[in-house]
PDB file of N, CA and C in Angstrom:
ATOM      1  N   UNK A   1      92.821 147.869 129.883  1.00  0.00           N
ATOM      2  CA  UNK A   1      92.382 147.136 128.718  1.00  0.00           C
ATOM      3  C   UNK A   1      93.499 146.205 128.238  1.00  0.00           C
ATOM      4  N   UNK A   2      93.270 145.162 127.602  1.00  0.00           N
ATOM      5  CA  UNK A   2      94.044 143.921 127.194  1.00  0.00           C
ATOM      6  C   UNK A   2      93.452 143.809 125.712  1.00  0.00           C
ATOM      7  N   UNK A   3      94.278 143.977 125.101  1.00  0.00           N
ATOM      8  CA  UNK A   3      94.327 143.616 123.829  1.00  0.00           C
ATOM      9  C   UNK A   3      95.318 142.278 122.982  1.00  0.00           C
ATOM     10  N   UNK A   4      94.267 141.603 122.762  1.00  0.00           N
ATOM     11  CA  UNK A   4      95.085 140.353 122.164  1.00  0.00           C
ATOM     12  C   UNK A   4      94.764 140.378 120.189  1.00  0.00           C
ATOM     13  N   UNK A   5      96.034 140.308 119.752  1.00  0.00           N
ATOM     14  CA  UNK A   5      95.655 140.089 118.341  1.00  0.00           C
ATOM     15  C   UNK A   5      94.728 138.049 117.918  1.00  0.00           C
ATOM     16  N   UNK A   6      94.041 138.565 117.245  1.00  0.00           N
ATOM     17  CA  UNK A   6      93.757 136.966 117.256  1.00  0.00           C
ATOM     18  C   UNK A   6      94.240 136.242 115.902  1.00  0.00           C
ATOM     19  N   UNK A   7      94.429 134.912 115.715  1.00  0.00           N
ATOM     20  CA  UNK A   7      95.191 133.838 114.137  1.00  0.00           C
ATOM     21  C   UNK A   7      93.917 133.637 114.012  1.00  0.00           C
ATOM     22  N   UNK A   8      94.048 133.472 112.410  1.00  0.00           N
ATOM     23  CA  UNK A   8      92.928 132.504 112.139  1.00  0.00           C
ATOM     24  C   UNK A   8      91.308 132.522 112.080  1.00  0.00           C
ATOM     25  N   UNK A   9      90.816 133.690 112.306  1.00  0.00           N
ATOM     26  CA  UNK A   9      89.776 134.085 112.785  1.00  0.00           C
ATOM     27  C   UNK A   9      89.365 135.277 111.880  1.00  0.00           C
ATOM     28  N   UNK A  10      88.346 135.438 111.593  1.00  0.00           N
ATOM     29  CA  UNK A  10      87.710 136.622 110.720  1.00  0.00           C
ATOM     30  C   UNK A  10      88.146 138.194 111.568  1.00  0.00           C
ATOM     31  N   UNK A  11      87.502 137.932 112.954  1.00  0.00           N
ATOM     32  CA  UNK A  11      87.604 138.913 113.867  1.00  0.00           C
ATOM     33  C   UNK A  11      89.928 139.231 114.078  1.00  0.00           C
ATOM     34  N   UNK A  12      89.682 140.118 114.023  1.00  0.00           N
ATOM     35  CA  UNK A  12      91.164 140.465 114.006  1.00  0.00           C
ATOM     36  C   UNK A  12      91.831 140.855 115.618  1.00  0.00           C
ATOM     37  N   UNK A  13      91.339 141.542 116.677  1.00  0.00           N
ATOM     38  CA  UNK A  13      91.485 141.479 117.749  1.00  0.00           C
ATOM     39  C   UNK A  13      90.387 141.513 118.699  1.00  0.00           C
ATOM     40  N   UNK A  14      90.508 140.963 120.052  1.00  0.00           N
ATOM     41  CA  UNK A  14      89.916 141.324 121.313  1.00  0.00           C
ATOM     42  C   UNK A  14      90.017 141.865 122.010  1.00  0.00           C
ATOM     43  N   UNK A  15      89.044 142.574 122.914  1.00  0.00           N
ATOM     44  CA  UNK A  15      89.971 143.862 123.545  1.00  0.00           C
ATOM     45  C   UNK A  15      88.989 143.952 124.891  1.00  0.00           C
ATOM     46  N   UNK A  16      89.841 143.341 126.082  1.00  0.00           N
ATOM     47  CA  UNK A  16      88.571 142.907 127.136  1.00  0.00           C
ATOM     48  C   UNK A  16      89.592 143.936 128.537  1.00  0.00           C
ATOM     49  N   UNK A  17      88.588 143.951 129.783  1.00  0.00           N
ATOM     50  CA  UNK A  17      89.100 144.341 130.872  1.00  0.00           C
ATOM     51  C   UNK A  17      88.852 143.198 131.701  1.00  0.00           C
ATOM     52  N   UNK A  18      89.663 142.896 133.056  1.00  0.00           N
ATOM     53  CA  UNK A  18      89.578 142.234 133.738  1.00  0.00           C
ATOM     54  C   UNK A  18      89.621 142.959 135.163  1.00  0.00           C
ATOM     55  N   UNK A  19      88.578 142.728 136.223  1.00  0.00           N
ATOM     56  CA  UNK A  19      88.586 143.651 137.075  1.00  0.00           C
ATOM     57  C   UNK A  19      89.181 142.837 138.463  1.00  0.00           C
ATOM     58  N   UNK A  20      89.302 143.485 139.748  1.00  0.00           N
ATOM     59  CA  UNK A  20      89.600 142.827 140.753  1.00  0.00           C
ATOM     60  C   UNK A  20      89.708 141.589 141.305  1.00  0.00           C
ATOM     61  N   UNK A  21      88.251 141.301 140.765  1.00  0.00           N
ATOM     62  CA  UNK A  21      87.906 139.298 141.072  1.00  0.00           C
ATOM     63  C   UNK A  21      88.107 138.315 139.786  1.00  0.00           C
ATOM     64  N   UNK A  22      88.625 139.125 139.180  1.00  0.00           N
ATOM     65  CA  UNK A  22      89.278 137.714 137.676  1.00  0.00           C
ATOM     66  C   UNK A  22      88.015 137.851 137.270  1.00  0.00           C
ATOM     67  N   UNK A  23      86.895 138.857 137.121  1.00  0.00           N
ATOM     68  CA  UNK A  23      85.891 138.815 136.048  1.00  0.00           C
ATOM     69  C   UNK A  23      86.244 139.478 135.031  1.00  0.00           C
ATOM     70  N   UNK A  24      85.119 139.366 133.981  1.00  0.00           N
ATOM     71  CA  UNK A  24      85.571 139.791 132.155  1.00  0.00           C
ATOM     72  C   UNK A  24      84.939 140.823 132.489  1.00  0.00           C
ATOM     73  N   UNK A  25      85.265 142.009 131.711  1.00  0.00           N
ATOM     74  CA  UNK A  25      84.294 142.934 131.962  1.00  0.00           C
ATOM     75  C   UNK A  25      84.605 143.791 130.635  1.00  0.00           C
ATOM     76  N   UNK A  26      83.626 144.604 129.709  1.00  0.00           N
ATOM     77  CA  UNK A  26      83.558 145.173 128.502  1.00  0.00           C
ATOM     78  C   UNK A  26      84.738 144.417 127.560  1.00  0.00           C
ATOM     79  N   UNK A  27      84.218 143.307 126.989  1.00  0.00           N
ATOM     80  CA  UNK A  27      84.443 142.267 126.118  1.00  0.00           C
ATOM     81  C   UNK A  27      84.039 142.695 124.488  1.00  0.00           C
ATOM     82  N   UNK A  28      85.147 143.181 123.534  1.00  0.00           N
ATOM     83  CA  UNK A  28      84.460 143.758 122.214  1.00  0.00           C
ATOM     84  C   UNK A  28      85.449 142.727 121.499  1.00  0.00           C
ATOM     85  N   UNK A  29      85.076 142.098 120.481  1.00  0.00           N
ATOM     86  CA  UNK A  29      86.053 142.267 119.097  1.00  0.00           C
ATOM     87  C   UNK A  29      85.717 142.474 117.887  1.00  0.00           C
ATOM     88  N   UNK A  30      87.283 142.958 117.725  1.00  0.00           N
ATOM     89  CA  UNK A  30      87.021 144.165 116.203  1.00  0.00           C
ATOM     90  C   UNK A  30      86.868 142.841 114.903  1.00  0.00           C
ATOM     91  N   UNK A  31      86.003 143.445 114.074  1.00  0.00           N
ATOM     92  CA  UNK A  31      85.844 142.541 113.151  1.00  0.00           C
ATOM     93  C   UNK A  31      85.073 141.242 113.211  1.00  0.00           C
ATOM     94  N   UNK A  32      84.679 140.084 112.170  1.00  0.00           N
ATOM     95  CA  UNK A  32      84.199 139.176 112.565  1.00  0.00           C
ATOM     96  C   UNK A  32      82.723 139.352 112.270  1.00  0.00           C
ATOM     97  N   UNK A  33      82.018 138.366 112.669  1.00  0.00           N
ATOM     98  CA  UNK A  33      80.636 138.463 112.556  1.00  0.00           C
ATOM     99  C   UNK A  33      79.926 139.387 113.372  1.00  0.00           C
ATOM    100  N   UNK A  34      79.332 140.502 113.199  1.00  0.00           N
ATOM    101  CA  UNK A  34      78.987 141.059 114.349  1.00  0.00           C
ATOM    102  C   UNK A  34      77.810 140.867 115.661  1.00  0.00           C
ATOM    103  N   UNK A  35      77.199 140.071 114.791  1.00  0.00           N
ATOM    104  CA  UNK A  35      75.758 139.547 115.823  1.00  0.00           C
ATOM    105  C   UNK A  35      76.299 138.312 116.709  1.00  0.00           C
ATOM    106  N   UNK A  36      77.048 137.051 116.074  1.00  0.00           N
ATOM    107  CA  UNK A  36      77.446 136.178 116.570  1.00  0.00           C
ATOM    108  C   UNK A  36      78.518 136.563 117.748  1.00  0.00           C
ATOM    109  N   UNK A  37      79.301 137.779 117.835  1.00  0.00           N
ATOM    110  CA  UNK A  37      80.477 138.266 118.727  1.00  0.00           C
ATOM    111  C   UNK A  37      79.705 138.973 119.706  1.00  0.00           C
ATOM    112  N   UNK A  38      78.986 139.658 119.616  1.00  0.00           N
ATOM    113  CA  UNK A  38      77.865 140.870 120.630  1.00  0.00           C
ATOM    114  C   UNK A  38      77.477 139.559 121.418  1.00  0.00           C
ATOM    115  N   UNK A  39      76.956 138.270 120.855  1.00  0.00           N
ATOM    116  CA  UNK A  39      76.135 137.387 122.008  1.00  0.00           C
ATOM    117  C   UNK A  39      77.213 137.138 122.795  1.00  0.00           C
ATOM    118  N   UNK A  40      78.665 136.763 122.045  1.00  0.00           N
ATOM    119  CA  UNK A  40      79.478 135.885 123.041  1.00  0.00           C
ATOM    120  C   UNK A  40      79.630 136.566 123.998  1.00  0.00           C
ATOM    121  N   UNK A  41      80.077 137.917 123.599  1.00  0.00           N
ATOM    122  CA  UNK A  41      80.627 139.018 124.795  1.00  0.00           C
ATOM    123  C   UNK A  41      79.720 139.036 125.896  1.00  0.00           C
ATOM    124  N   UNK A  42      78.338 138.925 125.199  1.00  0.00           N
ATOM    125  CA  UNK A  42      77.073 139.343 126.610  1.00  0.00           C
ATOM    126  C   UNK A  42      76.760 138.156 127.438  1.00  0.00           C
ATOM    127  N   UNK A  43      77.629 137.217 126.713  1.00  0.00           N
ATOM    128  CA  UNK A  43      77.163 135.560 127.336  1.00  0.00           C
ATOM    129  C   UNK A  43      78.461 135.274 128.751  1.00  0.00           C
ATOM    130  N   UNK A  44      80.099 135.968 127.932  1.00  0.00           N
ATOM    131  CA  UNK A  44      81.114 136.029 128.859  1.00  0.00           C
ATOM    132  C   UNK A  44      80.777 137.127 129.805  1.00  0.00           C
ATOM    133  N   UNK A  45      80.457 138.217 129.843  1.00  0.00           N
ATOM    134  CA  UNK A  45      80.654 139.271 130.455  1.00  0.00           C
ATOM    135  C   UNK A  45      80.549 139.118 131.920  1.00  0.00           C
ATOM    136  N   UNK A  46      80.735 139.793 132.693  1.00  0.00           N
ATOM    137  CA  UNK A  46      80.779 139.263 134.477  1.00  0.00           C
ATOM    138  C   UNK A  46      81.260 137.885 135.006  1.00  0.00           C
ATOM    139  N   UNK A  47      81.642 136.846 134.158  1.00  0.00           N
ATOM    140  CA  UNK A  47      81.721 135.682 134.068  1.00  0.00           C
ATOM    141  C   UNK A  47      83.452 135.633 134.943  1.00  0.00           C
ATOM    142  N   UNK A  48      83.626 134.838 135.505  1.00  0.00           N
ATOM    143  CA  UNK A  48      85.413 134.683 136.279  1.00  0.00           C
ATOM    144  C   UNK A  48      86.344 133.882 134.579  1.00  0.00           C
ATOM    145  N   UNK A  49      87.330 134.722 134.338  1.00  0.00           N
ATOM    146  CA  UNK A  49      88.001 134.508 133.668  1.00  0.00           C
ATOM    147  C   UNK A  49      88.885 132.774 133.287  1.00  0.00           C
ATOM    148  N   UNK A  50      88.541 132.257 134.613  1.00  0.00           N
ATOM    149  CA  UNK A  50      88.915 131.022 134.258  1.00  0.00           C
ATOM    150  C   UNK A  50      87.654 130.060 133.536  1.00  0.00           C
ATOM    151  N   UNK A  51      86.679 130.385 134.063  1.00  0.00           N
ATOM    152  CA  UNK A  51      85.571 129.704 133.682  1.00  0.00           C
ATOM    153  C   UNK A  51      85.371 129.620 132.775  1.00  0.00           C
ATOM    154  N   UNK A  52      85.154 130.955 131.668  1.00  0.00           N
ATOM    155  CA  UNK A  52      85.405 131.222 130.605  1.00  0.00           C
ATOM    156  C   UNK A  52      86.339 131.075 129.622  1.00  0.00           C
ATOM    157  N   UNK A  53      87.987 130.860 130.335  1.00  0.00           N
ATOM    158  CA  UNK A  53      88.569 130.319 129.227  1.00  0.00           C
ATOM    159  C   UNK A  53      88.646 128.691 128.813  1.00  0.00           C
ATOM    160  N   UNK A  54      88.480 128.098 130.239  1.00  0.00           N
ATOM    161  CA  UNK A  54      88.252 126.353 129.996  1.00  0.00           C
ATOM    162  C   UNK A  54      86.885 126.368 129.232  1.00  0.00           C
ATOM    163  N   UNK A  55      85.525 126.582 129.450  1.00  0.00           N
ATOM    164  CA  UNK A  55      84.210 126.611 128.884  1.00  0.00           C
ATOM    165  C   UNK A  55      85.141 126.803 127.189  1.00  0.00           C
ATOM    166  N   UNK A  56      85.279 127.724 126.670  1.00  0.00           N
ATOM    167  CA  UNK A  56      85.493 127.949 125.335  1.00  0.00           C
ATOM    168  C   UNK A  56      87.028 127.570 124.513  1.00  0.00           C
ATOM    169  N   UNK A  57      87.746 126.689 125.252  1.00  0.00           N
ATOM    170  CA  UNK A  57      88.975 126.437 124.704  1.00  0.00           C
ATOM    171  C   UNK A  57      88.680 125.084 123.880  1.00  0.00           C
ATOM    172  N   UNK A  58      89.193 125.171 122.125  1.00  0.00           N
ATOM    173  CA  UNK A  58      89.201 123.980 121.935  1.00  0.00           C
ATOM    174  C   UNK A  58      88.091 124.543 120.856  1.00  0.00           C
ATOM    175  N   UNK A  59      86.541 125.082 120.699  1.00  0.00           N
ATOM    176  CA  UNK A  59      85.920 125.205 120.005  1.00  0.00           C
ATOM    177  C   UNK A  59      86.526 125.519 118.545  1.00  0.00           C
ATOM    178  N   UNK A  60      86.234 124.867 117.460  1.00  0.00           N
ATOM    179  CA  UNK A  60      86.590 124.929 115.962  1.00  0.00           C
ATOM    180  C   UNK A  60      85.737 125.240 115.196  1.00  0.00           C
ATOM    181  N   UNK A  61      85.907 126.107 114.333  1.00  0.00           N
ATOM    182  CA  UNK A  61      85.390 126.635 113.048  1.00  0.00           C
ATOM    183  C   UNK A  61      85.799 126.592 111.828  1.00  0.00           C
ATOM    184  N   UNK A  62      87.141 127.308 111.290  1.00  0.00           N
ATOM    185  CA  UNK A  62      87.799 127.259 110.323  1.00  0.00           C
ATOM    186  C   UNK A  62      89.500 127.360 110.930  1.00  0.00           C
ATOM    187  N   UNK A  63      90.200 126.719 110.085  1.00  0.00           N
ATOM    188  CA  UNK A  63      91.750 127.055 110.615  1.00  0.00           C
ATOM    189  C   UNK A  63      92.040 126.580 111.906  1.00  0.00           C
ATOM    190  N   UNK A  64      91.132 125.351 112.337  1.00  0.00           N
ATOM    191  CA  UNK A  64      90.996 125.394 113.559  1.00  0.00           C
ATOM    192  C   UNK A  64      91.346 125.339 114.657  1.00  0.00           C
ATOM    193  N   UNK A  65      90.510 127.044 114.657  1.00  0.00           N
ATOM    194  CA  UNK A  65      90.228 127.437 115.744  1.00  0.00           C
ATOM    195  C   UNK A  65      88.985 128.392 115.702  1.00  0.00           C
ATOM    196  N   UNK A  66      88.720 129.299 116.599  1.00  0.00           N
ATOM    197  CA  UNK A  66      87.297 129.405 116.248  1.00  0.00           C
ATOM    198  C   UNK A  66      87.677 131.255 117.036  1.00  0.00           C
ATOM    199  N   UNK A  67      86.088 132.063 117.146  1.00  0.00           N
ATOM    200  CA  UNK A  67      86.161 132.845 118.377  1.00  0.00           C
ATOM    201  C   UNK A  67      86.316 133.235 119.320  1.00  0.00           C
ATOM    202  N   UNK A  68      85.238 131.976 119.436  1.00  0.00           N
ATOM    203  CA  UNK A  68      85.441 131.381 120.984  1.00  0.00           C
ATOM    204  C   UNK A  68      86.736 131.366 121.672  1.00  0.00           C
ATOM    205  N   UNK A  69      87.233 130.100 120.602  1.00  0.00           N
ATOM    206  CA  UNK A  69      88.849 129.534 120.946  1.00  0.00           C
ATOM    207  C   UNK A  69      89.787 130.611 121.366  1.00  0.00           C
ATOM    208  N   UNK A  70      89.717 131.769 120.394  1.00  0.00           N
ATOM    209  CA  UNK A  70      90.840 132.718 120.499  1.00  0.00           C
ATOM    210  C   UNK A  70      90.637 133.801 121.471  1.00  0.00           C
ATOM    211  N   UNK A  71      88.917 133.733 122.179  1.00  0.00           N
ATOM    212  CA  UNK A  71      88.746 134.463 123.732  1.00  0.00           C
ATOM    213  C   UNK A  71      89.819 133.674 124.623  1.00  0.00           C
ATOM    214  N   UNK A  72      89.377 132.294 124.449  1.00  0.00           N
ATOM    215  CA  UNK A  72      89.698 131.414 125.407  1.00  0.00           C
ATOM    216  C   UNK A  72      91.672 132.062 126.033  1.00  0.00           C
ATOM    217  N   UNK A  73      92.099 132.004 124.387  1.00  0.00           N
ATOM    218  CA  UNK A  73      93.711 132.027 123.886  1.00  0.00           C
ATOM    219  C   UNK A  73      94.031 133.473 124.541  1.00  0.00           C
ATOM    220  N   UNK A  74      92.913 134.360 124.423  1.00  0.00           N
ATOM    221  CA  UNK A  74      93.798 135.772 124.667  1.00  0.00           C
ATOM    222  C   UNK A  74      93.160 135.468 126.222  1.00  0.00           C
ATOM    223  N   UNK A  75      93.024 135.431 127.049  1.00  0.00           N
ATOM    224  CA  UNK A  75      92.379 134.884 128.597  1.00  0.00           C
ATOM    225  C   UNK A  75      93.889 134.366 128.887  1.00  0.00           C
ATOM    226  N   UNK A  76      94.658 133.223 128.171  1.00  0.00           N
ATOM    227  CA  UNK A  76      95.982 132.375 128.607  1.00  0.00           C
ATOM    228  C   UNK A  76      96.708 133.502 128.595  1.00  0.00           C
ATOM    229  N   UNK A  77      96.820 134.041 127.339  1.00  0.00           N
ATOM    230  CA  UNK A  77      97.493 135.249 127.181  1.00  0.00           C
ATOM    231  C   UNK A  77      97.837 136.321 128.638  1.00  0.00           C
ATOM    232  N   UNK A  78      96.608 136.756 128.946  1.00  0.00           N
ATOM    233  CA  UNK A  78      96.740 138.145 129.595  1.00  0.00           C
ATOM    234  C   UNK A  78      97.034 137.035 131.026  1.00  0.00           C
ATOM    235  N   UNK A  79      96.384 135.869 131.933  1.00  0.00           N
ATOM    236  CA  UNK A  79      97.279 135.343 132.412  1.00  0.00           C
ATOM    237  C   UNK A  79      98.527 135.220 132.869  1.00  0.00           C
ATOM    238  N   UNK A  80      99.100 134.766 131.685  1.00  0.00           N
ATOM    239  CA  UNK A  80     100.259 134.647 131.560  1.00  0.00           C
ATOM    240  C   UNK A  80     101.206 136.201 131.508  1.00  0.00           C
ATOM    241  N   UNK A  81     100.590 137.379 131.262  1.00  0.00           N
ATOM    242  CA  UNK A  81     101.405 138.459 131.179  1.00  0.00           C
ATOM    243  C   UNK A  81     101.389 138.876 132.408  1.00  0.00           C
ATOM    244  N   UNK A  82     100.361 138.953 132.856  1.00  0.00           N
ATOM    245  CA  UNK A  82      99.764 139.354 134.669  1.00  0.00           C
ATOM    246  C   UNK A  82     100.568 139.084 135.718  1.00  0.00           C
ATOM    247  N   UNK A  83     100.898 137.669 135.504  1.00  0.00           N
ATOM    248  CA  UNK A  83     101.510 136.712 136.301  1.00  0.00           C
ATOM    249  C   UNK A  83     102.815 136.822 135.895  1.00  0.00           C
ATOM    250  N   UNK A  84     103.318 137.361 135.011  1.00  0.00           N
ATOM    251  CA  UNK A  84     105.023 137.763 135.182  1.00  0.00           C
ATOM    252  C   UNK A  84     105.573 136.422 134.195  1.00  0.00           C
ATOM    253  N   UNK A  85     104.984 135.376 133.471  1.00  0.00           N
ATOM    254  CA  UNK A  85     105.454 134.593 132.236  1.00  0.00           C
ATOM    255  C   UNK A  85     105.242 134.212 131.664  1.00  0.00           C
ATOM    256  N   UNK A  86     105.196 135.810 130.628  1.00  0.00           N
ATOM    257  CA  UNK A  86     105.533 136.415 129.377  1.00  0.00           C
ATOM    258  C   UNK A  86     106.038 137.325 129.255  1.00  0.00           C
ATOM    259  N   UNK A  87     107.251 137.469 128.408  1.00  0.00           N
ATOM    260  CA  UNK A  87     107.828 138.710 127.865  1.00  0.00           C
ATOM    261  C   UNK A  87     106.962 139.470 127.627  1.00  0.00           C
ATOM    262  N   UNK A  88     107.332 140.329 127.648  1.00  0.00           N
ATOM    263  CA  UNK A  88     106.318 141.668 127.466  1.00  0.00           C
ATOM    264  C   UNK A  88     106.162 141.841 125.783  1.00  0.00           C
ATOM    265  N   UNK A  89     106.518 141.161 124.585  1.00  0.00           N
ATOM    266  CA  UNK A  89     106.165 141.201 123.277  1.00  0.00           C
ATOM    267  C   UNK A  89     106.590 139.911 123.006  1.00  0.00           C
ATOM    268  N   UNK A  90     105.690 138.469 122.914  1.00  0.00           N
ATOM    269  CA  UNK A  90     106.437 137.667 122.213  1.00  0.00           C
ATOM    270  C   UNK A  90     105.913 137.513 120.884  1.00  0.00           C
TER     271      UNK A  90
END
């Protein structure tokens, strides 16, 4: 499991798995709207992780940035930790 805190956003974290082939797989976040977050998750789910973070990067709501945006953000995130650059707490 990958847990990203999210800015800016009602929803406070995401908390997704990524399996063998760079798909999303059990996509929740805590907080937030709850009907509007259940679709996104069921809309990302099985989806290849890149697809999904270009598709939703950039979307604005308030503070902007959006839900979407901050799937997109924690996707760069775990990326970037996977792949060896990121410190392990920045």
């Amino acid at each position: 499991m990958f847990t990203y805190s999210t800015k800016g956003t009602c929803s406070r974290q995401i908390i997704f798995n990524v399996d063998e082939n760079d798909t999303l797989r059990d996509v929740r976040f805590i907080g937030g709207c709850g009907g509007n977050l259940q679709g996104i998750s069921k809309l990302v789910e099985g989806k290849h992780i890149d697809e999904v973070e270009s598709l939703l990067a950039g979307i604005k709501c308030r503070n902007n940035t959006s839900c979407p945006d901050q799937l997109s953000k924690a996707i760069t995130r775990y990326k970037a930790k996977r792949d060896g650059s990121l410190a392990e707490e920045e």
